[in-house]
N, C-alpha and C. Protein backbone atom coordinates (compact mmCIF):
# COMPACT_ATOMS: atom_id res chain seq x y z
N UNK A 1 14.91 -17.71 -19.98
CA UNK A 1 14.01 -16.62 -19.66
C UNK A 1 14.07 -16.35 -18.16
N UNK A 2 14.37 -15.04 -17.56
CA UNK A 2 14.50 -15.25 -16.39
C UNK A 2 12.97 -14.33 -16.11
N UNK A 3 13.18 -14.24 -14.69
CA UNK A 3 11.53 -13.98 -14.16
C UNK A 3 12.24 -13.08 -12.91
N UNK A 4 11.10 -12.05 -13.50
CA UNK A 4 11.16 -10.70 -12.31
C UNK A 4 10.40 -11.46 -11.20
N UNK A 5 11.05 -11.29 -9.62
CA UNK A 5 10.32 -11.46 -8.47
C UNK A 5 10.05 -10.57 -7.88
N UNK A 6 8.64 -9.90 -7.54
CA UNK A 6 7.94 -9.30 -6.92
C UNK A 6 8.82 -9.19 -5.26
N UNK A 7 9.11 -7.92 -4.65
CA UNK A 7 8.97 -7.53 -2.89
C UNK A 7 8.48 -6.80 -2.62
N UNK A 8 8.33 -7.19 -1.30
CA UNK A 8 7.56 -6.39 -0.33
C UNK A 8 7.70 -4.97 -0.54
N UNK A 9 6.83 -4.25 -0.51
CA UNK A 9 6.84 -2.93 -0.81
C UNK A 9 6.62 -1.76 0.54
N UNK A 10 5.22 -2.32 1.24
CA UNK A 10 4.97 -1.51 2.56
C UNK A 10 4.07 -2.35 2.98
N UNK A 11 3.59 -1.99 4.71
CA UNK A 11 2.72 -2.54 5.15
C UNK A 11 1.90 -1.86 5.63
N UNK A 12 0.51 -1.67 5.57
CA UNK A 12 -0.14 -0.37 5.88
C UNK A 12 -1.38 -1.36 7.06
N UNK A 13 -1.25 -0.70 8.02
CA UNK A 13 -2.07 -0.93 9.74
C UNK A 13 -2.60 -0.18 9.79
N UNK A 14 -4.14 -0.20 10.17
CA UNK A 14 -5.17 0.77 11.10
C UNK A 14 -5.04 0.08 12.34
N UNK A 15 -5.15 1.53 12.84
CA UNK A 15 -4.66 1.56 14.25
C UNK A 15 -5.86 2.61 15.21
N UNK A 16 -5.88 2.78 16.56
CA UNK A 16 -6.79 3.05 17.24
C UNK A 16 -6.41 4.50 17.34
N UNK A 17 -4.91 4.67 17.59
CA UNK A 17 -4.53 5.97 18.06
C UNK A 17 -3.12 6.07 17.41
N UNK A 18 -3.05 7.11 16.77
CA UNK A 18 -2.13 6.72 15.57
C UNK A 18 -0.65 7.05 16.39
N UNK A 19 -0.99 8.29 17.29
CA UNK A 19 0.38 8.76 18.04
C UNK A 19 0.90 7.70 18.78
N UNK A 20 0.06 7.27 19.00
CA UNK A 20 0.54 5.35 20.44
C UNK A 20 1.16 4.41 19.33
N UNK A 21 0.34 4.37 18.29
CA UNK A 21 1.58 3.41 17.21
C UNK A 21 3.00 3.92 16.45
N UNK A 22 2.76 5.38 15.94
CA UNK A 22 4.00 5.88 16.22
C UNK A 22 5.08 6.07 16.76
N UNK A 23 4.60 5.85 17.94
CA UNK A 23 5.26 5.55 19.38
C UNK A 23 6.21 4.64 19.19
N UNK A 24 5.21 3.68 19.17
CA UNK A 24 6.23 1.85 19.47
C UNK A 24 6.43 1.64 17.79
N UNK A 25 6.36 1.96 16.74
CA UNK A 25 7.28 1.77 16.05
C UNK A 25 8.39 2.28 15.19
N UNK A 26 8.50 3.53 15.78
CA UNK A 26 9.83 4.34 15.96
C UNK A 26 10.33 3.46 16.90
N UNK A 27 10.06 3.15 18.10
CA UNK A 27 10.47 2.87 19.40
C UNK A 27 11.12 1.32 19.20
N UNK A 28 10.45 0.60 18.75
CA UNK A 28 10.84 -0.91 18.92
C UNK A 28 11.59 -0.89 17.43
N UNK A 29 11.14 -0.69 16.03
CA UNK A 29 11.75 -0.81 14.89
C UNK A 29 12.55 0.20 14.44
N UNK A 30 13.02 1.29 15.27
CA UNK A 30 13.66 2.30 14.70
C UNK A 30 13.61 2.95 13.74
N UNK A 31 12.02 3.27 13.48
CA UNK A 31 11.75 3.93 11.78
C UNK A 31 11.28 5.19 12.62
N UNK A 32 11.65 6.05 10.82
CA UNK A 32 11.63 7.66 11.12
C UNK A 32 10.19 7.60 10.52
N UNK A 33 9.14 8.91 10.94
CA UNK A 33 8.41 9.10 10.26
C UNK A 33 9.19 10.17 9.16
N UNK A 34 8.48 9.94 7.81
CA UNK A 34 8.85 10.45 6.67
C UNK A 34 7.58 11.25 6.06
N UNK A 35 6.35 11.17 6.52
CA UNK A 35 5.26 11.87 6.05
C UNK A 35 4.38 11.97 7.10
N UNK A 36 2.76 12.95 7.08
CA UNK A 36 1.73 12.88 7.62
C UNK A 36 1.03 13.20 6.60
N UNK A 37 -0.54 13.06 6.69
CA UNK A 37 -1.56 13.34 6.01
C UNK A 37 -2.54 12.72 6.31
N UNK A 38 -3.42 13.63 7.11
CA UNK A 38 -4.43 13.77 7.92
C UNK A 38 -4.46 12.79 9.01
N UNK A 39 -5.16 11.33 8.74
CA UNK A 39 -5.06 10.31 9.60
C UNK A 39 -4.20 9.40 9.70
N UNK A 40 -2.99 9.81 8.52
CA UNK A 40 -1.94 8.79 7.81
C UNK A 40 -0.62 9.08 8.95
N UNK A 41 0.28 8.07 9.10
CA UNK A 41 1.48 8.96 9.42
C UNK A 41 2.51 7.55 8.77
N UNK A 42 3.38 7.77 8.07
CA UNK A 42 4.28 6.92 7.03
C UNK A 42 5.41 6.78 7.46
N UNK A 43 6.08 5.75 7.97
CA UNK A 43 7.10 5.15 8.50
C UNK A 43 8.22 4.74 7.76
N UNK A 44 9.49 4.78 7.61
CA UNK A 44 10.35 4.74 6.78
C UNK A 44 11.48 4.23 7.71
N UNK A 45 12.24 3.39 7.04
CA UNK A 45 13.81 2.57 7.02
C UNK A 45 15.53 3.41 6.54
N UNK A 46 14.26 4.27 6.04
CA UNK A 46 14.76 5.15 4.92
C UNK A 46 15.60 4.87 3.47
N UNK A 47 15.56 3.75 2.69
CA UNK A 47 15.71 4.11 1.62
C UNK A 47 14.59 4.23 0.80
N UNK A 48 13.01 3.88 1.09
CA UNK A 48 11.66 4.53 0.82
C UNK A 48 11.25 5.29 1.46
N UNK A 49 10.01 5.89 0.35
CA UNK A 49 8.85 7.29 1.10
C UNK A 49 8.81 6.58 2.35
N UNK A 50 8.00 5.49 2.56
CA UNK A 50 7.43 4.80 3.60
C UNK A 50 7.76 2.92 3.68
N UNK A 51 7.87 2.25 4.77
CA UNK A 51 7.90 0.85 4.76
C UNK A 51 6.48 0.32 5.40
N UNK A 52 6.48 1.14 6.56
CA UNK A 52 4.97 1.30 7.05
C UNK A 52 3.91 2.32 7.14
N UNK A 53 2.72 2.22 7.14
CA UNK A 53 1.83 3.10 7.03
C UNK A 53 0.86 3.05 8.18
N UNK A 54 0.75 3.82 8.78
CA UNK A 54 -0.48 3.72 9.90
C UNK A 54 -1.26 4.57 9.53
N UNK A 55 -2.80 4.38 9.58
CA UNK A 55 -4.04 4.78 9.31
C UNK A 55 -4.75 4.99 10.93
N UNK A 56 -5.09 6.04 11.43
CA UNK A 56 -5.89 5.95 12.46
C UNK A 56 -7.49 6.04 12.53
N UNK A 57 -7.90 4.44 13.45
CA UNK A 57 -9.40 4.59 12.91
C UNK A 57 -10.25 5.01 13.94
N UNK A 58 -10.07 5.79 14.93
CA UNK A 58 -11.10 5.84 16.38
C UNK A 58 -10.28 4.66 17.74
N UNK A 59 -10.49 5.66 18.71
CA UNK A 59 -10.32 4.46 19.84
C UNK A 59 -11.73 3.68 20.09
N UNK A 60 -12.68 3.92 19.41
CA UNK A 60 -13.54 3.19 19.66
C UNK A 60 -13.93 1.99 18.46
N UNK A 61 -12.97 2.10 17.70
CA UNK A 61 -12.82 1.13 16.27
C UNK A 61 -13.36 -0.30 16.85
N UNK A 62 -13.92 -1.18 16.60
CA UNK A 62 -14.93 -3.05 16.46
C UNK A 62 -12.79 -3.31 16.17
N UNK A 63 -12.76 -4.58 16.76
CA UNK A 63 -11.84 -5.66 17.02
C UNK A 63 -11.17 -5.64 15.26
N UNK A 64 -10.44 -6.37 15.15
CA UNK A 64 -9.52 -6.82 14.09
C UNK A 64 -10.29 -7.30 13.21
N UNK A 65 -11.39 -8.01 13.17
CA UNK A 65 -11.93 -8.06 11.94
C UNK A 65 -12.44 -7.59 10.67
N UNK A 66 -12.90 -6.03 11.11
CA UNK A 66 -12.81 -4.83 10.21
C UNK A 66 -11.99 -3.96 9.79
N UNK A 67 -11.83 -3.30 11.28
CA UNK A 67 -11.33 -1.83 11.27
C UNK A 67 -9.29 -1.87 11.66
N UNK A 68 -9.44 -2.51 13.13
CA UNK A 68 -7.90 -3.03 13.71
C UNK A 68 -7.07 -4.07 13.14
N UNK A 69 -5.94 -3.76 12.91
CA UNK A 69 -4.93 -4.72 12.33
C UNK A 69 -4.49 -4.36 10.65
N UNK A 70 -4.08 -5.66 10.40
CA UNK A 70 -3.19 -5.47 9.33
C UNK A 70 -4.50 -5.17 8.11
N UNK A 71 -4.12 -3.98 6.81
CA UNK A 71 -5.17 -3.40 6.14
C UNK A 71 -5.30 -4.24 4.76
N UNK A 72 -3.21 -4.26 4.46
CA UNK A 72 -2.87 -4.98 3.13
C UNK A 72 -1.42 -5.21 3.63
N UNK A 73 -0.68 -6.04 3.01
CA UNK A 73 0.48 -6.13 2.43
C UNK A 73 0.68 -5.72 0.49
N UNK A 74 1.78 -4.87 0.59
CA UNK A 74 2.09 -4.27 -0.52
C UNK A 74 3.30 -4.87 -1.51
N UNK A 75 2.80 -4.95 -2.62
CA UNK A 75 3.92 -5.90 -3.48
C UNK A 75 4.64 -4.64 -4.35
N UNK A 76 5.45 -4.24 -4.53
CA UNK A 76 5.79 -3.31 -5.85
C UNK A 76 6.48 -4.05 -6.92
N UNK A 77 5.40 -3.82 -7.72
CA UNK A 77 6.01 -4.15 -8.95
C UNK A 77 7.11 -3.76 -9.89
N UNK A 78 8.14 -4.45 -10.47
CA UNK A 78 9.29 -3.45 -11.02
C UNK A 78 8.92 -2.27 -12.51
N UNK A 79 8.20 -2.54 -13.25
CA UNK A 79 7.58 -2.14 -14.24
C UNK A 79 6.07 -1.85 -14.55
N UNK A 80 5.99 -1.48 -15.36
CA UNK A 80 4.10 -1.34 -15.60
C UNK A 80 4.05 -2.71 -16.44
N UNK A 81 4.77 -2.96 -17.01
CA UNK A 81 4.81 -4.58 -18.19
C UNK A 81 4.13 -5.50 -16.56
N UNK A 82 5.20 -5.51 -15.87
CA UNK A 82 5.32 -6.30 -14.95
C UNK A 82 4.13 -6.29 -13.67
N UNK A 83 3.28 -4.83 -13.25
CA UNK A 83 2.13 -4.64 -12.91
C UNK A 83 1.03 -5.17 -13.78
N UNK A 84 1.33 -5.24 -15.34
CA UNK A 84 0.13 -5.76 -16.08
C UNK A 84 0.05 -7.15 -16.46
N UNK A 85 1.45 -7.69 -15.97
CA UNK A 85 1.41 -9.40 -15.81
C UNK A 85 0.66 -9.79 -14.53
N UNK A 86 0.91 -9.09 -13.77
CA UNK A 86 0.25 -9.30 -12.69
C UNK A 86 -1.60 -9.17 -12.37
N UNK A 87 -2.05 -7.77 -13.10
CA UNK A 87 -3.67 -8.10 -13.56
C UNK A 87 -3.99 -8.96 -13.94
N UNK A 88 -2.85 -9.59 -14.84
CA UNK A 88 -3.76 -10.38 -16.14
C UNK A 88 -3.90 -11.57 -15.61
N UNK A 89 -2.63 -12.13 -14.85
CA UNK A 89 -3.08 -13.47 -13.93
C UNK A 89 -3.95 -13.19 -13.13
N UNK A 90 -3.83 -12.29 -12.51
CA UNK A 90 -5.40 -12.05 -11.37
C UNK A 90 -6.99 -12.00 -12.31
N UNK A 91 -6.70 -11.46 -13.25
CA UNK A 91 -7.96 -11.33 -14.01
C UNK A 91 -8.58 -12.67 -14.55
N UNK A 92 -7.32 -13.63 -15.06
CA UNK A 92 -7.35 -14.82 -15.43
C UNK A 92 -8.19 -15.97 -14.28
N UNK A 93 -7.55 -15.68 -13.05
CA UNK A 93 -7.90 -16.46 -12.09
C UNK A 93 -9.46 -15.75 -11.03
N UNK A 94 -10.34 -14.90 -12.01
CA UNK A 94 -11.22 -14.41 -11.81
C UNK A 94 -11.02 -13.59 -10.51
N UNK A 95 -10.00 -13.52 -9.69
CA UNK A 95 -10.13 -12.16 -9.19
C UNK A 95 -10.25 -10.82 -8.88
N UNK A 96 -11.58 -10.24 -7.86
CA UNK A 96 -12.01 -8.86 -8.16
C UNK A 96 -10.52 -8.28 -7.94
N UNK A 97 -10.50 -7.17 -8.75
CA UNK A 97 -9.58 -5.84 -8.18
C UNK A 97 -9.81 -4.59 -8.19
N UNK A 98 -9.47 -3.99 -7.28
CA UNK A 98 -9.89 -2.59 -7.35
C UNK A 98 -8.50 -1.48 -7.41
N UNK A 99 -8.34 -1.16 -9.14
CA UNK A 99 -7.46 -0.74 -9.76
C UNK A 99 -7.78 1.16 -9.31
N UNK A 100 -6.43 1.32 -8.75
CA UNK A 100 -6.43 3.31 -7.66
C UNK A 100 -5.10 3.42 -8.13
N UNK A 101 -4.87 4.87 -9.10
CA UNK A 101 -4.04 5.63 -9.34
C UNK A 101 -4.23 6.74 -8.32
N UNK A 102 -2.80 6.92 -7.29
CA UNK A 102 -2.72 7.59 -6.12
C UNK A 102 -2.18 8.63 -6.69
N UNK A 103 -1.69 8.77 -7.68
CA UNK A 103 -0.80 9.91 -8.69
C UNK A 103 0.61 9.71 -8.17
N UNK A 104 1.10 8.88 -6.98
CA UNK A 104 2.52 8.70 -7.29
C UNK A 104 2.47 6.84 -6.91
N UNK A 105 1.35 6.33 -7.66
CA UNK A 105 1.31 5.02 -7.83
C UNK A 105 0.23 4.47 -8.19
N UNK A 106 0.38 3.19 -9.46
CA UNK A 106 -0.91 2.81 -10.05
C UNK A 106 -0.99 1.41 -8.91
N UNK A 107 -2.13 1.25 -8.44
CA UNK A 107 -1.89 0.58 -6.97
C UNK A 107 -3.35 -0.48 -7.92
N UNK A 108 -2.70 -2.19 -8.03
CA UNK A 108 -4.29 -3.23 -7.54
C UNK A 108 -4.59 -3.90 -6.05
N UNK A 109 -5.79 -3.41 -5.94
CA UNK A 109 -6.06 -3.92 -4.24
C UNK A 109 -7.28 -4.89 -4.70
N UNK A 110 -6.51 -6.16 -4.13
CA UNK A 110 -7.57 -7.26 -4.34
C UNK A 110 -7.19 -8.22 -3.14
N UNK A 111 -7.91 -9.50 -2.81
CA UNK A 111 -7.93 -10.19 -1.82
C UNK A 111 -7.27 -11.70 -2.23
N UNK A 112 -6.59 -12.00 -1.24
CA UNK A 112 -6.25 -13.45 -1.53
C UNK A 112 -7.11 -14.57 -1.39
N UNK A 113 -7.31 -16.00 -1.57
CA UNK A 113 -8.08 -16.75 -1.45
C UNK A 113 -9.24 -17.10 0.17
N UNK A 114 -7.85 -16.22 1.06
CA UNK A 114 -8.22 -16.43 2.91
C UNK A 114 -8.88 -15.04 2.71
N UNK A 115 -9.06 -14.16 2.26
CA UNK A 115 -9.70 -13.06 2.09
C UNK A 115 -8.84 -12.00 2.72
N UNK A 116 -7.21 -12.38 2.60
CA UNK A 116 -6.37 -11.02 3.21
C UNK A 116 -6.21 -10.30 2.27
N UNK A 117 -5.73 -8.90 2.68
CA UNK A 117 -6.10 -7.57 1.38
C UNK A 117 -4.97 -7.54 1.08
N UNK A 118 -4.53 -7.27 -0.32
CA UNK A 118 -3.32 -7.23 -1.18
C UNK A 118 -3.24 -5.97 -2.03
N UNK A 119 -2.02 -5.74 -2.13
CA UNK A 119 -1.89 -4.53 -3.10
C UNK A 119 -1.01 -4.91 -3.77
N UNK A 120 -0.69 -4.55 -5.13
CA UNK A 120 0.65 -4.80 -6.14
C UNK A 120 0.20 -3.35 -7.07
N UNK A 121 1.73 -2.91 -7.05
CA UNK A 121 1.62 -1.35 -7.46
C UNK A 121 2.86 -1.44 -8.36
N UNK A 122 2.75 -0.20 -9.03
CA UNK A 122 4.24 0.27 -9.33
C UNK A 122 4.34 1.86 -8.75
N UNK A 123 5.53 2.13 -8.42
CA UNK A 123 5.89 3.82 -8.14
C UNK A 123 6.18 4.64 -9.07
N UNK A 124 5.08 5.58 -9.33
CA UNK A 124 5.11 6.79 -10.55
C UNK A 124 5.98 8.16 -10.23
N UNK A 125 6.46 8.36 -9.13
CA UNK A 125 6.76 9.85 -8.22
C UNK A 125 7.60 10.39 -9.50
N UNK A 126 8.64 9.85 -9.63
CA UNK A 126 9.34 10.25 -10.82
C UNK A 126 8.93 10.78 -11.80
N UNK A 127 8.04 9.50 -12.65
CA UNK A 127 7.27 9.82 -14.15
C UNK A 127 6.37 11.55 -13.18
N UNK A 128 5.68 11.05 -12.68
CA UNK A 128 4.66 12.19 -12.40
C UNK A 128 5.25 13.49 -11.63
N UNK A 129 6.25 13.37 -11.22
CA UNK A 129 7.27 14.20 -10.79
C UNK A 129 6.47 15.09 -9.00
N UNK A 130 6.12 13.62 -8.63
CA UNK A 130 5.36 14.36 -7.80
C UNK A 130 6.38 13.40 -6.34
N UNK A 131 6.16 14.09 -4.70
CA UNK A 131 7.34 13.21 -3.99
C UNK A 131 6.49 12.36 -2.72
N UNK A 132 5.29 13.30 -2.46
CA UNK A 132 4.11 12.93 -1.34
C UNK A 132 3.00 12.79 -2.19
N UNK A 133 2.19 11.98 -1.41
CA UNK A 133 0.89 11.48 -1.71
C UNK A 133 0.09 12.52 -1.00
N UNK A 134 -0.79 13.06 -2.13
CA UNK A 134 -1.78 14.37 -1.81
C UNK A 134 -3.51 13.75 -1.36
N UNK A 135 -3.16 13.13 -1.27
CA UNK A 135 -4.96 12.09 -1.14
C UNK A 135 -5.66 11.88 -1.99
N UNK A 136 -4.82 11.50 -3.33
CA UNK A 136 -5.70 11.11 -4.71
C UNK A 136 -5.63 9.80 -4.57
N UNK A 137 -6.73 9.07 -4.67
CA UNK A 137 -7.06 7.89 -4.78
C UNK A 137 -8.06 7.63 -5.90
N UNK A 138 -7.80 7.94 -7.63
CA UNK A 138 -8.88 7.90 -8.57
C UNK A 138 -8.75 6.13 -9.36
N UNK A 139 -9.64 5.73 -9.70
CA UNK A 139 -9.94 4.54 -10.24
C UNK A 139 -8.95 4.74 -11.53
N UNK A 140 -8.41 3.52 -12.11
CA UNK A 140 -8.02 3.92 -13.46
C UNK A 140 -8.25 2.26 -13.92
N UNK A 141 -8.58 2.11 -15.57
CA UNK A 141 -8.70 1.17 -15.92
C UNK A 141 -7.06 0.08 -16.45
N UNK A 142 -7.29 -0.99 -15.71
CA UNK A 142 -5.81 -1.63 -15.71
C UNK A 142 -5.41 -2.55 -16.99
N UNK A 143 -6.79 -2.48 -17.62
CA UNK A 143 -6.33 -2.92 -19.22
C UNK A 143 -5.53 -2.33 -20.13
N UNK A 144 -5.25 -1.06 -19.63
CA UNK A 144 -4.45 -0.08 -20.24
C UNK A 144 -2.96 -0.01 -20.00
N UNK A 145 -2.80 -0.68 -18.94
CA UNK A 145 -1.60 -0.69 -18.09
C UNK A 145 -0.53 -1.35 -19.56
């Protein structure tokens, strides 16, 4: 029996001033931006939409414990089978999740044991025939998955 392994998918940062992080990571990592939307601006390697995501939260954003720093690390899942193996151990091991169909991804955002934020998704753009993220963020139930 072999076993699908989960990668890294994206890394999504709030940031103070989104043009100053744009900046240095075009600048130092050589990524193109590939999207905007509104406070978003989406960083790419380019064989994805995005690798990174910056969120801008105020230059007057409280220190790294809330608002600054890393938001989640993103897992993509290869399948929806394989997104719903993944609830079911989380569900198993009583962890909350907070299950968001973005309409070009069924996204679980839940926390690890240190309380860092996690996402494990799969990418719908195809099925839904859609290529940017329009700012749908609706709940969907993941028992269904």
């Amino acid at each position: 029996m072999s076993r699908s392994t989960p990668h890294l998918g994206h890394v999504h940062l709030k940031v103070r001033d989104v043009e100053r992080a744009v900046a240095f990571y075009t600048d130092v990592f050589d990524l193109d931006v590939s999207d905007r939307h509104g406070p978003f601006a989406f960083l790419t390697f380019g064989d994805h939409h995005h690798d990174v995501a910056l969120q801008e939260v105020g230059s007057d954003a409280a220190g790294t414990e809330s608002d600054i720093g890393l938001y989640h690390a993103a897992f993509e899942a290869e399948s929806r089978e394989a997104l719903k193996r993944i609830y079911e151990t989380l569900d198993e091991r009583g962890v909350r999740v907070d299950p968001i169909d973005h309409g070009i991804s069924e996204a679980l955002y839940f926390d690890d044991p240190d309380g860092n934020g996690l996402e494990a998704y799969r990418d719908t753009r195809a099925e839904n025939d859609r290529t940017e993220w329009q700012g749908m963020n609706e709940p969907f139930d993941p028992t269904a998955l």
